[in-house]
Protein backbone atom coordinates (compact mmCIF):
# COMPACT_ATOMS: atom_id res chain seq x y z
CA UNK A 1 8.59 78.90 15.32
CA UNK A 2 5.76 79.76 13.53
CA UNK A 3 4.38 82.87 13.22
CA UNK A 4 0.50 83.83 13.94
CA UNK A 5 -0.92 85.13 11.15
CA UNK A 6 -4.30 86.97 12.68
CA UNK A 7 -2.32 89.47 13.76
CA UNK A 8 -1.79 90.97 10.40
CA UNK A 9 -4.95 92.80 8.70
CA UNK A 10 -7.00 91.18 5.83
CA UNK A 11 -7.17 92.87 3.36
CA UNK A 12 -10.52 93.72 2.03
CA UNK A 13 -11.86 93.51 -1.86
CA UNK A 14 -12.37 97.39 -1.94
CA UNK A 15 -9.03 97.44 -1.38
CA UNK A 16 -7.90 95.80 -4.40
CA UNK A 17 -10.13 98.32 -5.92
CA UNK A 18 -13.00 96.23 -6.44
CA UNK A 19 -16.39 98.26 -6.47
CA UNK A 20 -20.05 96.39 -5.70
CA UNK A 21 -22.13 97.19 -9.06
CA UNK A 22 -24.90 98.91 -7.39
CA UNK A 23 -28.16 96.52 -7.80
CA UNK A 24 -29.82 99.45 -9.97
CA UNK A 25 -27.39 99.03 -12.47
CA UNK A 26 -27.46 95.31 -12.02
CA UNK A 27 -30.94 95.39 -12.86
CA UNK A 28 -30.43 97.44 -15.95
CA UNK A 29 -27.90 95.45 -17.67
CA UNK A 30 -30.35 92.59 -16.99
CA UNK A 31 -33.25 94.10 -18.98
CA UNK A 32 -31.38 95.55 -22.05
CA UNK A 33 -29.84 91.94 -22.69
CA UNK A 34 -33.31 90.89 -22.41
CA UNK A 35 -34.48 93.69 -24.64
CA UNK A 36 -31.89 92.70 -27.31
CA UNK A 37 -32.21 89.30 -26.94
CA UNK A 38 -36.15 89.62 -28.15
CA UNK A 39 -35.10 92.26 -30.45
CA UNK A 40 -32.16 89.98 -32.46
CA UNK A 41 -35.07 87.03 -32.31
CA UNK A 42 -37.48 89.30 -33.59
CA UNK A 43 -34.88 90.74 -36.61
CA UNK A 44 -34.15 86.77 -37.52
CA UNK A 45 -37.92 85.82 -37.43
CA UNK A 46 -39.63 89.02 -39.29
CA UNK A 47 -39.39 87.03 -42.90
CA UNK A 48 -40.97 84.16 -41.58
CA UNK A 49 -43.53 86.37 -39.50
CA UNK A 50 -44.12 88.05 -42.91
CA UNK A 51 -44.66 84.95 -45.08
CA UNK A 52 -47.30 83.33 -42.38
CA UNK A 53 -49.21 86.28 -42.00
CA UNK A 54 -49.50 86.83 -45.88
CA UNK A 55 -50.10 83.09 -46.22
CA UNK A 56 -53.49 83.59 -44.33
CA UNK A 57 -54.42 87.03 -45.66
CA UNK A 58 -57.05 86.60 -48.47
CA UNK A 59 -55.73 89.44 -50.71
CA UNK A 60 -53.25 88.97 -52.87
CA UNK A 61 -51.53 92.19 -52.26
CA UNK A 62 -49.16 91.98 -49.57
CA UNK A 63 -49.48 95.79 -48.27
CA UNK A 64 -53.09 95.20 -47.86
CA UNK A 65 -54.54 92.60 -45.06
CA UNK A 66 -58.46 92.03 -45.70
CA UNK A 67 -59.05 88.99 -43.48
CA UNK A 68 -58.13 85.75 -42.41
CA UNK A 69 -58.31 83.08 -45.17
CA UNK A 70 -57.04 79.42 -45.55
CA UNK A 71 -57.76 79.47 -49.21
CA UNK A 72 -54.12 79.80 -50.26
CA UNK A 73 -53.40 76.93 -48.43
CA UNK A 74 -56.03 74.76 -50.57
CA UNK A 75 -55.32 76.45 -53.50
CA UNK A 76 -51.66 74.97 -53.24
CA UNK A 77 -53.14 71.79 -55.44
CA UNK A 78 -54.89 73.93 -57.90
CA UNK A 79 -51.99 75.86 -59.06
CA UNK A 80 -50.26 73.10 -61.99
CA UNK A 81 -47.49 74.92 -62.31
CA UNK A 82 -46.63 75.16 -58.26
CA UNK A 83 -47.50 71.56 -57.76
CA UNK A 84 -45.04 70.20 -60.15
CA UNK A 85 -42.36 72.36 -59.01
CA UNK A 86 -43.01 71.35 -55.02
CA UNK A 87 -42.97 67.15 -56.57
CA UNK A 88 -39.70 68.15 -58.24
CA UNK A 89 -38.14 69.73 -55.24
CA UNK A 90 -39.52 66.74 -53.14
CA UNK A 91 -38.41 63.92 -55.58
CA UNK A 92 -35.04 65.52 -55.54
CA UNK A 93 -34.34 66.09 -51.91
CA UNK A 94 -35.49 62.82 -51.13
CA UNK A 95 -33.09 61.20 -53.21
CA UNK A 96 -30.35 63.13 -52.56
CA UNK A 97 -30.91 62.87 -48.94
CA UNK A 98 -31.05 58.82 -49.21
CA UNK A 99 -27.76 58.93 -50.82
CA UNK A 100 -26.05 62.00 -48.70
CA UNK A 101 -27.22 59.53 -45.24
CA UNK A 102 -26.15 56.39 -46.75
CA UNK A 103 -22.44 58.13 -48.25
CA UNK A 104 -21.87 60.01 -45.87
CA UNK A 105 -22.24 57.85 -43.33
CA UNK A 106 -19.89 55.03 -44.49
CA UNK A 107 -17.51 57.78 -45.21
CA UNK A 108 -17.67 59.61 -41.47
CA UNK A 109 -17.20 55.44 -40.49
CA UNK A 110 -14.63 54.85 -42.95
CA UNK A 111 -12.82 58.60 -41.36
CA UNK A 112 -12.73 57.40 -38.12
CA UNK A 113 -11.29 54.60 -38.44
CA UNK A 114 -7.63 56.28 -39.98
CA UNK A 115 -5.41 57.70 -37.49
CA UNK A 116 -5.81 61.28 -36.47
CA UNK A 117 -3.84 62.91 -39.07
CA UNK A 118 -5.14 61.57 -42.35
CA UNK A 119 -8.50 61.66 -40.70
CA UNK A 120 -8.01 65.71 -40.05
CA UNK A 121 -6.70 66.08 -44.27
CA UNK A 122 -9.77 63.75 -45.21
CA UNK A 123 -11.75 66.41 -42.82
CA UNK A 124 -10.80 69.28 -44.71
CA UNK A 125 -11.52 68.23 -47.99
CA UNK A 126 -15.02 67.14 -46.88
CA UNK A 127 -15.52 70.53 -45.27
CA UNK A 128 -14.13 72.36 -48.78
CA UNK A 129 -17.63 72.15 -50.34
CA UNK A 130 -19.62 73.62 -47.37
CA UNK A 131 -16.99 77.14 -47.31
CA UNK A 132 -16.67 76.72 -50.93
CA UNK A 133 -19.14 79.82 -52.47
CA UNK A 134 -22.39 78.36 -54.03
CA UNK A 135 -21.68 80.18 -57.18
CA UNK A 136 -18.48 78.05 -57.52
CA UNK A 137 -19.57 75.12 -56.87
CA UNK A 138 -22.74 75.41 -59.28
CA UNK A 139 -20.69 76.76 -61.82
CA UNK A 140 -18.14 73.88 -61.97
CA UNK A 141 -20.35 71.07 -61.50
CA UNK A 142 -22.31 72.81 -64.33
CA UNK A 143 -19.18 72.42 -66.40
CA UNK A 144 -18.55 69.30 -65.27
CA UNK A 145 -22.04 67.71 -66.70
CA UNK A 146 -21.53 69.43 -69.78
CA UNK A 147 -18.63 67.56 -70.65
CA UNK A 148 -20.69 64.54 -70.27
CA UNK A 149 -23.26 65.79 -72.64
CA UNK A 150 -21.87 64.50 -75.97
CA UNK A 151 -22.19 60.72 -74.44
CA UNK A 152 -25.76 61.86 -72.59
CA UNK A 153 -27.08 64.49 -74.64
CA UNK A 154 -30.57 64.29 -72.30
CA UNK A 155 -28.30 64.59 -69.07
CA UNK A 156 -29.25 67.92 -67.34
CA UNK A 157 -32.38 67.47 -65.28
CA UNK A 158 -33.19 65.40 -62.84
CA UNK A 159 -29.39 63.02 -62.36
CA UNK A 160 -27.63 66.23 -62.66
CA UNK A 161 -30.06 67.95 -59.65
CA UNK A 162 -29.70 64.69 -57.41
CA UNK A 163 -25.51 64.61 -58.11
CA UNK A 164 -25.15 68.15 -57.14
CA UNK A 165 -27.02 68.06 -54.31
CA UNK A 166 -25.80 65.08 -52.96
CA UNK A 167 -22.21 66.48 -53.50
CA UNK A 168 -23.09 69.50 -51.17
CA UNK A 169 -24.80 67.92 -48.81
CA UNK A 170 -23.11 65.02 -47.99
CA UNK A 171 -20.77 67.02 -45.83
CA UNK A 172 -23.25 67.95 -43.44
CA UNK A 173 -24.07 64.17 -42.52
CA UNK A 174 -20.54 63.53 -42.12
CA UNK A 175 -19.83 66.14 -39.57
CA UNK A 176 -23.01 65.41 -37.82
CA UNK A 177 -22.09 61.77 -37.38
CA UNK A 178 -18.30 62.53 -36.32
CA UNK A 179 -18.88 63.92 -33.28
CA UNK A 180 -21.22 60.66 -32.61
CA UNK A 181 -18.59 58.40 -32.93
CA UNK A 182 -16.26 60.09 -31.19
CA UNK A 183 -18.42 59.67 -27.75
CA UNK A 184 -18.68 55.97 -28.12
CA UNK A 185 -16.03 52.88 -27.11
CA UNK A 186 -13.29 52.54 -29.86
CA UNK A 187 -13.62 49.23 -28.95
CA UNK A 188 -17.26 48.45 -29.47
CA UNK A 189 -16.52 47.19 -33.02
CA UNK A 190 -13.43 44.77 -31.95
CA UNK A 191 -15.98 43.27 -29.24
CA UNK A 192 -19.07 42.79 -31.79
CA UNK A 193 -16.43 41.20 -33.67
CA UNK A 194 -14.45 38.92 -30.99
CA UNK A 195 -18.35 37.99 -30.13
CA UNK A 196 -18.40 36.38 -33.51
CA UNK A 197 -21.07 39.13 -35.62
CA UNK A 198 -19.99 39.40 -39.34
CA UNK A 199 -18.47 42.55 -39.79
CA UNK A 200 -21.41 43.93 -41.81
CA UNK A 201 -23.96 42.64 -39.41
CA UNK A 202 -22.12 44.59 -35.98
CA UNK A 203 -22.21 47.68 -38.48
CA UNK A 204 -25.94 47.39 -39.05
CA UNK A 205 -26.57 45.93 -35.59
CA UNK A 206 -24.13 47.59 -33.05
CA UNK A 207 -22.27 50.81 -34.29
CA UNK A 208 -25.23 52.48 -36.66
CA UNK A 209 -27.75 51.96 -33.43
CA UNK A 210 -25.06 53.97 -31.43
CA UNK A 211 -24.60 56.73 -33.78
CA UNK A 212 -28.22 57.40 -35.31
CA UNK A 213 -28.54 60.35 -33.17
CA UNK A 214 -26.19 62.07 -35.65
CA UNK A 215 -27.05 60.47 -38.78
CA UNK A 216 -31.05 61.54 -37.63
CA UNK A 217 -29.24 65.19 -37.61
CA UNK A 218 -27.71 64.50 -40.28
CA UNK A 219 -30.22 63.68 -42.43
CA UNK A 220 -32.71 66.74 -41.31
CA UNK A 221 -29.74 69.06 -42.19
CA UNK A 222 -28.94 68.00 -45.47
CA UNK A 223 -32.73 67.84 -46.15
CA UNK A 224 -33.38 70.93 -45.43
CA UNK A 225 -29.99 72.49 -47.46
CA UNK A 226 -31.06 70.50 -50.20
CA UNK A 227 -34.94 71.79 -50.17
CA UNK A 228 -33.26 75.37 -49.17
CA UNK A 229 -30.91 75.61 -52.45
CA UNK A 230 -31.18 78.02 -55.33
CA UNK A 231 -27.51 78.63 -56.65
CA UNK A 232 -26.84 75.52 -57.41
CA UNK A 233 -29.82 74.05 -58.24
CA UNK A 234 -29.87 77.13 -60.97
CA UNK A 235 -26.67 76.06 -62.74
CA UNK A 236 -27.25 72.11 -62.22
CA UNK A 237 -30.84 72.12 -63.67
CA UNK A 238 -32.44 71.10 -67.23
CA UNK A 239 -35.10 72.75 -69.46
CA UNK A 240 -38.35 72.65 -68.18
CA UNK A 241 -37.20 70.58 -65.06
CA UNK A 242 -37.14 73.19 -62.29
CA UNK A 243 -37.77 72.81 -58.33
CA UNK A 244 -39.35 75.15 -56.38
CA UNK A 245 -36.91 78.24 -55.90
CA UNK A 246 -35.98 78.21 -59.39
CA UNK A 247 -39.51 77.94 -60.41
CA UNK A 248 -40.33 80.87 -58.00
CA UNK A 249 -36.92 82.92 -59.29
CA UNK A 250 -38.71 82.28 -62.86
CA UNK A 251 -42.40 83.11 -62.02
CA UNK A 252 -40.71 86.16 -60.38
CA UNK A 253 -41.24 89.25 -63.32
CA UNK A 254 -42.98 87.54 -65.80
CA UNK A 255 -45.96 87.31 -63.69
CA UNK A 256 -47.45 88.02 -60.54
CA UNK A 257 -46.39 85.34 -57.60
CA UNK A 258 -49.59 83.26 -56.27
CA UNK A 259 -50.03 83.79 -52.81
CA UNK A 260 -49.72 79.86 -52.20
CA UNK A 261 -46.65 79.74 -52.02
CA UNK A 262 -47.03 81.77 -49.09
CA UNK A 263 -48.61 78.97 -47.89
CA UNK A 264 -46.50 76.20 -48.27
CA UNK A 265 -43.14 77.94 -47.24
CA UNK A 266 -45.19 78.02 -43.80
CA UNK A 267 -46.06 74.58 -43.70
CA UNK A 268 -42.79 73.47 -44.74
CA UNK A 269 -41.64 75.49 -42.07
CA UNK A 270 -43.76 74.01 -39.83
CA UNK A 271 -43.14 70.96 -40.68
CA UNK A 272 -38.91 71.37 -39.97
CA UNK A 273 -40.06 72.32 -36.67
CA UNK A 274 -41.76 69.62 -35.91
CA UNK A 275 -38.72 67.66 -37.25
CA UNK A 276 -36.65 69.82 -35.19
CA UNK A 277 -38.93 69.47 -32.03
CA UNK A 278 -39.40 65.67 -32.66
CA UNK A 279 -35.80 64.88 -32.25
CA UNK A 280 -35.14 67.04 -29.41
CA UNK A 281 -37.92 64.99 -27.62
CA UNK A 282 -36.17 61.53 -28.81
CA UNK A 283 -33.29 62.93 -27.76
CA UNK A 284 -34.35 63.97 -23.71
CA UNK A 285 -36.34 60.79 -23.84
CA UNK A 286 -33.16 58.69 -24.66
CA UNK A 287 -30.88 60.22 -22.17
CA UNK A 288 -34.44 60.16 -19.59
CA UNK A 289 -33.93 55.95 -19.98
CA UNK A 290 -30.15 55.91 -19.51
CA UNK A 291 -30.75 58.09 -16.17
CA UNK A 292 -33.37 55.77 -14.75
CA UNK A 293 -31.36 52.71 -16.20
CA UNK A 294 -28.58 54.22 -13.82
């Protein structure tokens, strides 16, 4: 015979000594996480604040704002000196970017397809130059080019700039395409296949199509790493071949630093935003379609 249970108290939440956070309080926690939210932004903003603010200030001396100017921004293409520096960093990164998308890639591709434990060993050594120091890995690539320079005596420039940037950056695209090609069908390469598509053609046609979210990402990180880098660029680069933050760590004590550069570190800024901001739209446009599809 059952027994009926309403007869026994309930036992309440204050009894478990649970205590109602009065709404003062409440309120309080609410705007000093807001405060320090703002505040940490602020802290991880202030050098680019700086930089854009001194881009448009039309005296060269940064503890001094006169008044708003664009000039540094037009006198980017007077300065020799900064405009071959900015082609060399651009010539580099672009190549090196081609390559790091293209490698990197086939190699996430050719990772995915091995079963889960080589994949994970293969996964480690492709993460070893990303927590590898920078110093390291400049200094031994440095050393490894200079054993090459009895057969290429002219070596150091730009091949050995591309080659060590492509060898840091090519992680990045793999473990940005990874993820990508874990969300989609295993089986979406057996079908392309069964349907009779070569197997280079249902690469090209069916898996890259599914999986250019990441390699997009991909790309726009190791583009910006490879723009971003001084250590090894330092080590990797030849005489009188420099991109732009060795040419700035040069300029920097043997004469005073144009103001233009102010000026482009903003728009390149800018500009990775708008990368930033243009794939983010892609992206919520994409899964937009599959929604309404549904």
């Amino acid at each position: 015979m059952s027994e009926n249970l309403s007869q026994y108290p309930v036992a309440t939440l204050e009894e478990y000594g649970y205590k109602e956070t009065p709404i003062y309080i409440k309120k309080l926690i609410s705007v000093i996480k807001t405060i320090l939210t703002y505040v940490v932004v602020f802290f991880l903003y202030l050098s680019i604040i700086v930089i854009a603010i001194q881009s448009v200030n039309s005296s060269r001396v940064m503890s001094s704002f006169d008044h708003f100017s664009l000039k540094w921004y037009l006198n980017i293409f007077n300065e020799e000196d900064l405009m071959i520096a900015i082609k060399n960093t651009f010539l580099v990164s672009s190549i090196a970017t081609i390559l790091a998308t293209i490698f990197g890639t086939i190699f996430a591709i050719g990772l995915y397809s091995l079963k889960k434990k080589k994949r994970q060993q293969w996964m480690l050594l492709n993460n070893v130059p990303i927590l590898n120091a920078d110093i390291v890995t400049g200094f031994s690539l440095m050393l490894m080019f200079r054993l090459l320079m009895p057969l290429f005596p002219n070596i150091f420039g730009l091949f050995t700039l591309v080659m060590a940037h492509l060898f840091f950056t090519m992680p990045y695209v793999v473990l940005n395409v990874m993820p990508k090609l874990k969300e989609i069908d295993p089986n979406l390469m057996d079908a392309a296949l069964d349907l009779g598509i070569k197997p280079f053609k249902s690469l090209r046609k069916v898996l890259v199509p599914a999986i250019k979210a990441g390699i997009f990402a991909g790309m726009l990180m190791a583009l910006t790493m490879s723009i971003d880098d001084f250590v090894i660029s330092y080590f990797n680069t030849g005489a009188g071949y420099d991109n732009l933050s060795v040419w700035i760590y040069g300029v920097i004590g043997r004469r005073e630093l144009t103001p233009s550069v102010y000026a482009f570190s903003t728009l390149l800024t800018l500009f990775t935003l708008l990368g930033l901001l243009t794939y983010q739209f892609l992206k919520n446009t994409k899964k937009g379609n599959l929604k309404l599809k549904k």
